[in-house]
Protein backbone atom coordinates (compact mmCIF):
# COMPACT_ATOMS: atom_id res chain seq x y z
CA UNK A 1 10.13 16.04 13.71
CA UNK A 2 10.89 19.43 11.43
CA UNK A 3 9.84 17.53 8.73
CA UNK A 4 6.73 16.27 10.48
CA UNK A 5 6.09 19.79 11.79
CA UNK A 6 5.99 21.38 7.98
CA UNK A 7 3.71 18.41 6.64
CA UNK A 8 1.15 18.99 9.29
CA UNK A 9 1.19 22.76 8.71
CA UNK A 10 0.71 22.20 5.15
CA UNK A 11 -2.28 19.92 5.57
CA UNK A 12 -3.93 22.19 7.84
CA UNK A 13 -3.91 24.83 5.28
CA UNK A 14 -4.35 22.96 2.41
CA UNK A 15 -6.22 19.61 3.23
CA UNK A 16 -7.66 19.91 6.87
CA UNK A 17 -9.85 16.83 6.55
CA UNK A 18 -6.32 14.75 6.75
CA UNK A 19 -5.22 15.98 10.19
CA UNK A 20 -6.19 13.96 13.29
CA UNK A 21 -5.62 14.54 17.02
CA UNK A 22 -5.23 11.21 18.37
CA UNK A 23 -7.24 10.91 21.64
CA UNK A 24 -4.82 8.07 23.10
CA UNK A 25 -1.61 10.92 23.09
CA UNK A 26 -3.16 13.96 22.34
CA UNK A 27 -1.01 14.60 19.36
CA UNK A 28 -1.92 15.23 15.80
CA UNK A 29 -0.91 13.18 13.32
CA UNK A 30 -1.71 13.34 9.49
CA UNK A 31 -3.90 10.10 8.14
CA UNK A 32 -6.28 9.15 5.55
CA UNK A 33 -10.00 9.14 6.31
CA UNK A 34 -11.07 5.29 5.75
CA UNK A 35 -13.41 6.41 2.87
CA UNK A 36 -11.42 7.69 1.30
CA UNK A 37 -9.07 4.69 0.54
CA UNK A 38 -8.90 3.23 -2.60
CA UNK A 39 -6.42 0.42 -2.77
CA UNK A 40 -4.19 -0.93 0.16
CA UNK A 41 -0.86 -2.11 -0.96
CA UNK A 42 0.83 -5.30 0.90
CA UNK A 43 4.94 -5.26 0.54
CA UNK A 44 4.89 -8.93 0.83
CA UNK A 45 2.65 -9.90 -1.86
CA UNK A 46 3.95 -6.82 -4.35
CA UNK A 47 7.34 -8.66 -3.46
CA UNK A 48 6.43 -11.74 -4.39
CA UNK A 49 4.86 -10.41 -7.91
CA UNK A 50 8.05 -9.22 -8.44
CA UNK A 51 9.89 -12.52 -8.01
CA UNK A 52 7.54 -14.13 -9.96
CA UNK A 53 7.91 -11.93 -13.18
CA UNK A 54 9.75 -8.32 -12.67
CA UNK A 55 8.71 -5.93 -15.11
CA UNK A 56 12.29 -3.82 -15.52
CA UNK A 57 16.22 -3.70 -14.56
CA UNK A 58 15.29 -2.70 -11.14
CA UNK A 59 12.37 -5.23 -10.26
CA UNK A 60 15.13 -7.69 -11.10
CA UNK A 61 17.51 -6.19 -9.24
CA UNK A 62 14.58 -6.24 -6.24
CA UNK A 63 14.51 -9.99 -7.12
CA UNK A 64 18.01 -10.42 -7.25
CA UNK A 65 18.52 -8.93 -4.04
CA UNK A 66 15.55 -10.46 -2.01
CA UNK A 67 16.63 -13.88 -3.48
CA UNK A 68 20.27 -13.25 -2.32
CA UNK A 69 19.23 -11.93 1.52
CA UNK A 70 16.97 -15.29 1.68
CA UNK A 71 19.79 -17.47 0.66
CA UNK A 72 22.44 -16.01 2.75
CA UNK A 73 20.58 -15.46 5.75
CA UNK A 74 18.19 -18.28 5.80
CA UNK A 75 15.13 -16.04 5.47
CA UNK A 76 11.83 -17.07 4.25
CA UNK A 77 10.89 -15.04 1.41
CA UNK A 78 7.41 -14.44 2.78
CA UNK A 79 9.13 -12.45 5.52
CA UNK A 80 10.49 -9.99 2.99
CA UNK A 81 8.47 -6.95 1.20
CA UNK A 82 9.13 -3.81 -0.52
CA UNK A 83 8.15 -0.77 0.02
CA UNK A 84 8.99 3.17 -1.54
CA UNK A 85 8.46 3.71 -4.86
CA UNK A 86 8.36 -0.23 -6.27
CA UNK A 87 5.52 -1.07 -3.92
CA UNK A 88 3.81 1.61 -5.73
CA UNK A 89 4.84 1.21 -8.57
CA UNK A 90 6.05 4.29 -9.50
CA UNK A 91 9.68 3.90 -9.79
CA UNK A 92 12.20 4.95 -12.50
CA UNK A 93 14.96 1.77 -13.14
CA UNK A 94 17.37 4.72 -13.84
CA UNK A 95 17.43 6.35 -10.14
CA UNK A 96 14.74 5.00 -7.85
CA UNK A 97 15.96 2.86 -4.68
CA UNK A 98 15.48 -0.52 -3.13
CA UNK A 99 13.66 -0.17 0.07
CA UNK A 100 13.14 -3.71 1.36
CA UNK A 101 11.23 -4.93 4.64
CA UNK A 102 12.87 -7.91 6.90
CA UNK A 103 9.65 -9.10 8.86
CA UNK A 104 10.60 -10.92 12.69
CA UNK A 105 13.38 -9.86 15.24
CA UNK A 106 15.54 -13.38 14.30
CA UNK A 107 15.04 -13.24 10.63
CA UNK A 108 16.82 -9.99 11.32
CA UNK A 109 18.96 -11.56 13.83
CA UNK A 110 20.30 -13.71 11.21
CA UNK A 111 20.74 -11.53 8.62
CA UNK A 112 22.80 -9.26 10.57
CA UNK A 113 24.75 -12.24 10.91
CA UNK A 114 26.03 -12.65 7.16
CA UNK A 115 25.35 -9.57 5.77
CA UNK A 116 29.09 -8.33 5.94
CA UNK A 117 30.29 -10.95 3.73
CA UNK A 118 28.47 -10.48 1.03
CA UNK A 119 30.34 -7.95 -0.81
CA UNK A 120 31.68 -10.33 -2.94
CA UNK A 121 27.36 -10.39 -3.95
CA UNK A 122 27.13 -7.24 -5.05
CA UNK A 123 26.22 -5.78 -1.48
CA UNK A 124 28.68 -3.76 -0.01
CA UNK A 125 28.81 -0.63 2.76
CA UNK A 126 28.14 2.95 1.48
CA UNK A 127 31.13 4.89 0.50
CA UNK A 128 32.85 6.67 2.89
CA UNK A 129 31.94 10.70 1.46
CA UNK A 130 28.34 9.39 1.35
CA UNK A 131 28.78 8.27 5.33
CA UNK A 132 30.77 11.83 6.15
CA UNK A 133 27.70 13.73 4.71
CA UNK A 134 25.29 11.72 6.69
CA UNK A 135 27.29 12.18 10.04
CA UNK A 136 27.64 16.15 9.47
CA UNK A 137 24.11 16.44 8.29
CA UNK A 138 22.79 14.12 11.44
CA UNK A 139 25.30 16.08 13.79
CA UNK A 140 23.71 19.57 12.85
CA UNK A 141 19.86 18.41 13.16
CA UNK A 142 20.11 16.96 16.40
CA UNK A 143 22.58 18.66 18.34
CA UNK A 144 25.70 15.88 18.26
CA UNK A 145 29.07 16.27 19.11
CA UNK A 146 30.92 14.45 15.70
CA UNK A 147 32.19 11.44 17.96
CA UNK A 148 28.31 10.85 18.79
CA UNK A 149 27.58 11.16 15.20
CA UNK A 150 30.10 8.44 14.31
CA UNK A 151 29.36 6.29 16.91
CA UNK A 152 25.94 6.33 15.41
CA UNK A 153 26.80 5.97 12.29
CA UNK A 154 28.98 2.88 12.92
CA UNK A 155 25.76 0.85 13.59
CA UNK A 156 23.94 1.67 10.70
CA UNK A 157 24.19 -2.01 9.17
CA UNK A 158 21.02 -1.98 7.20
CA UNK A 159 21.61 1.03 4.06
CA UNK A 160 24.01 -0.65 1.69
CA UNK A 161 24.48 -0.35 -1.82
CA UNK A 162 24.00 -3.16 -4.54
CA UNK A 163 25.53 -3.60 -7.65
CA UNK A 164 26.06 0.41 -6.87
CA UNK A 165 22.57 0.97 -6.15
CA UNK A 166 21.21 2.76 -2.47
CA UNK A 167 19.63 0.09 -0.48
CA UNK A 168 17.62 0.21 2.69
CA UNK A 169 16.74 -2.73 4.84
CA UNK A 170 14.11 -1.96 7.47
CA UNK A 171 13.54 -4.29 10.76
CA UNK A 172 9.98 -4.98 10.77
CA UNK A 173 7.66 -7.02 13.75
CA UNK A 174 6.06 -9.96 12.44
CA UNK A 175 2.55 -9.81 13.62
CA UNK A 176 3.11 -12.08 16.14
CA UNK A 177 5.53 -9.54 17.74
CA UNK A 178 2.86 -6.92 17.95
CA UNK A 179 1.42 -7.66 21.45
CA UNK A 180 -0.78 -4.69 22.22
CA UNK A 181 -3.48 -2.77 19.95
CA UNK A 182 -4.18 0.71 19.32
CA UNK A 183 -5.39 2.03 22.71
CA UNK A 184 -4.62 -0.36 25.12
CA UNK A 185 -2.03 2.49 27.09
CA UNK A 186 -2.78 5.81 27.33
CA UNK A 187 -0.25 8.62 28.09
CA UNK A 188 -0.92 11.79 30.04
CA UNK A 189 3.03 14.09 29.39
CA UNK A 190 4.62 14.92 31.80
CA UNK A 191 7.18 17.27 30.48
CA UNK A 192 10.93 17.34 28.93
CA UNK A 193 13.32 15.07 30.59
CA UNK A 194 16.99 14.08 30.37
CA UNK A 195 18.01 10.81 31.42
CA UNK A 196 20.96 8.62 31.64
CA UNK A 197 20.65 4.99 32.17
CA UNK A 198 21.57 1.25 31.33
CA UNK A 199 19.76 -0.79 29.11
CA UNK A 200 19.12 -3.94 30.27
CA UNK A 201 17.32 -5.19 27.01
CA UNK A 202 17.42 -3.67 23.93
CA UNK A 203 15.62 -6.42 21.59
CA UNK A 204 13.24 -4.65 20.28
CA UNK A 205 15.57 -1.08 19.27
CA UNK A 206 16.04 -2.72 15.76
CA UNK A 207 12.33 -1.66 15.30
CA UNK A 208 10.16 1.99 14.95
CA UNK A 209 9.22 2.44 17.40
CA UNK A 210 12.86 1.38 19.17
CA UNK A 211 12.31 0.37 22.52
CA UNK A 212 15.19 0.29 25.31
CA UNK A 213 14.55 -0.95 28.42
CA UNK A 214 16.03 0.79 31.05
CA UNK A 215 17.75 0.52 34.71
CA UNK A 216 19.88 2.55 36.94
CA UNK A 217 18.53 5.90 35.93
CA UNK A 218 19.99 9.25 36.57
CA UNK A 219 18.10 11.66 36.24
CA UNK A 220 19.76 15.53 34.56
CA UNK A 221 16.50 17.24 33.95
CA UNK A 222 12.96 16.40 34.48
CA UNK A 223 10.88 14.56 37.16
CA UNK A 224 12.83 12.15 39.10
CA UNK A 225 10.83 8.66 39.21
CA UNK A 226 10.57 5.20 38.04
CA UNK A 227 11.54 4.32 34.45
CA UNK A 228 11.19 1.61 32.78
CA UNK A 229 11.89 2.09 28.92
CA UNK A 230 12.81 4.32 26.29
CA UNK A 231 11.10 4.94 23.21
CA UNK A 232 12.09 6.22 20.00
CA UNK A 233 10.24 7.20 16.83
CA UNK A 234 13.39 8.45 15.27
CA UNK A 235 14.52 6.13 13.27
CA UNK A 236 17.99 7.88 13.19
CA UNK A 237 18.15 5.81 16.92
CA UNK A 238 17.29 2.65 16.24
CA UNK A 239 19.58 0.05 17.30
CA UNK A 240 21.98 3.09 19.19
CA UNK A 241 22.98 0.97 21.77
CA UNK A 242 22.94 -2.55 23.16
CA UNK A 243 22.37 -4.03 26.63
CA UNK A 244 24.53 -3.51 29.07
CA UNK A 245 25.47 0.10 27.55
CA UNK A 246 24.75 3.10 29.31
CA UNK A 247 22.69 5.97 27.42
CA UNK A 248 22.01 9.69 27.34
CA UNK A 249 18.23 10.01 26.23
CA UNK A 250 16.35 13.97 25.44
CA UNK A 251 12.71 13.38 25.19
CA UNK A 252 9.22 13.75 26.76
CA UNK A 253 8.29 12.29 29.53
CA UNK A 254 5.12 10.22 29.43
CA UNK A 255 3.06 8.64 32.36
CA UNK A 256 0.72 5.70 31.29
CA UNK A 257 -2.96 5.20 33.56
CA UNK A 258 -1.58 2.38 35.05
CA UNK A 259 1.17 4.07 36.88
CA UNK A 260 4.37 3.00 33.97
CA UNK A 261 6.52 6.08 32.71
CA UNK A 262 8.43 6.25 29.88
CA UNK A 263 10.65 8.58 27.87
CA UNK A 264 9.85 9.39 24.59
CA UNK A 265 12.88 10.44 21.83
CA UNK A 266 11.23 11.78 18.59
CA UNK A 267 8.13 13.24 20.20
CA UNK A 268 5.70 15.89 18.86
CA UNK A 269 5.52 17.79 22.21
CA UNK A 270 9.06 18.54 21.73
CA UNK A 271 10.62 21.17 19.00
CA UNK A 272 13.47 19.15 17.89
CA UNK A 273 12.07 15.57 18.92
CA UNK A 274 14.97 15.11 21.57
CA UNK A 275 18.34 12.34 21.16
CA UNK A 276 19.55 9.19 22.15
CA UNK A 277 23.04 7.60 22.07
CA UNK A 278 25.29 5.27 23.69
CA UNK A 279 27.75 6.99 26.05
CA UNK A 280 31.58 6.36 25.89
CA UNK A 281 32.44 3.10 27.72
């Protein structure tokens, strides 16, 4: 959310035509006025340019890497894409990134599968002083005791390096996963809220947003009430915890028109965005 916070406040002095206050949360949110768009890029089909004819080292490596995933993990290749610099094009071979997209909750279920043994492939974890850094780094933003920070870290199975290069794999819905449209709910906040609680299905926490949903709630701070799911738009807790776990969840507290609350980790009402993690067993 800092890093949210300084973009918006950069656009509003610079470009204020590309800040929006969106009327379903009341937040504002940076975005591109339609006429102004020029070209939309697809990750699928750049992808599949790629594996057609790759232009450099690291489009092969893309196609190297997408070809290996598919094979491994019995993915189609139509439910990959890329995405960063490659879809754009603007890459440099000598230190850009692979950022690939897995499209569908059980292509992703099978790829989390396999994807430990295939070091002897060329894709292996990240080095431990690389890990370290990212737990005292993610320990400092958000407020985490180191064990919660490890913990955290332990289940980040999708950044990986190949043939030495940083890889990240990010859980994407398929479109027929995406069962509401832009609208349909409606949030009036409610405040901040800490809550502890068990998931009791967490299916859809590979995703952004990560959605938990939730039972036996306990509530530390906030309004005590019904609950039925956590949400996160930080990424940093997707896939923190699995059903049956119980968690420990800072965020804002939403009520929808139809009665449904949730609690929302990585929120713009908040300063810091809020946390989420698994609690010790």
């Amino acid at each position: 959310m800092r890093h949210v916070r300084r973009t918006l406040e950069w656009l509003e002095a610079e470009h204020p035509r590309y800040l929006w206050t969106d009327p379903a949360t009341g937040l504002r949110f940076s975005h591109v006025p339609e006429d102004t768009v020029v070209r939309h890029y697809v990750p699928e089909r750049r992808l599949a340019e790629i594996m057609a004819s790759p232009a450099d080292p690291l489009e092969r490596e893309t196609r190297d890497l997408a070809a290996l995933l598919a094979r491994s993990g019995q993915l189609t290749l139509e439910g990959l894409g890329v995405s960063g610099s490659i879809l754009l094009g603007l890459h440099n071979p000598s230190f850009s990134d692979i950022d690939l997209l897995i499209y569908g909750a059980e292509q992703i279920r099978r790829l989390r599968r396999v994807i430990d043994g295939l070091a002897s492939d060329g894709l292996v974890g990240l080095p431990e002083d690389r890990r370290a850094k990212w737990r005292a780094e993610t320990a400092a933003r958000f407020g985490l005791e180191p064990e919660v920070a490890a913990d955290l870290d332990a289940r980040r199975w999708h950044y990986r390096l190949f043939r030495g290069r940083y890889v990240s794999l990010h859980p994407t819905r398929a479109e027929h996963e995406i069962r509401e449209a832009y609208g349909d709910r409606r949030y009036t906040p409610l405040g901040r809220a800490v809550v502890e609680a068990r998931v009791t299905d967490s299916s859809e926490a590979m995703f952004l947003p990560a959605v938990y949903r939730v039972a036996d709630v306990r509530w530390r701070e906030g309004a005590p009430g019904p609950l039925e799911e956590i949400v996160s738009y930080e990424g940093v807790f997707g896939s923190a915890a699995e059903a049956g776990e119980r968690i420990l969840a800072i965020g804002h507290l939403e009520v929808e028109r139809a009665g449904g609350r949730r609690l929302v980790v990585g929120s713009g009402f908040l300063p810091d965005g809020g946390s989420l993690h698994a609690l010790a067993r």
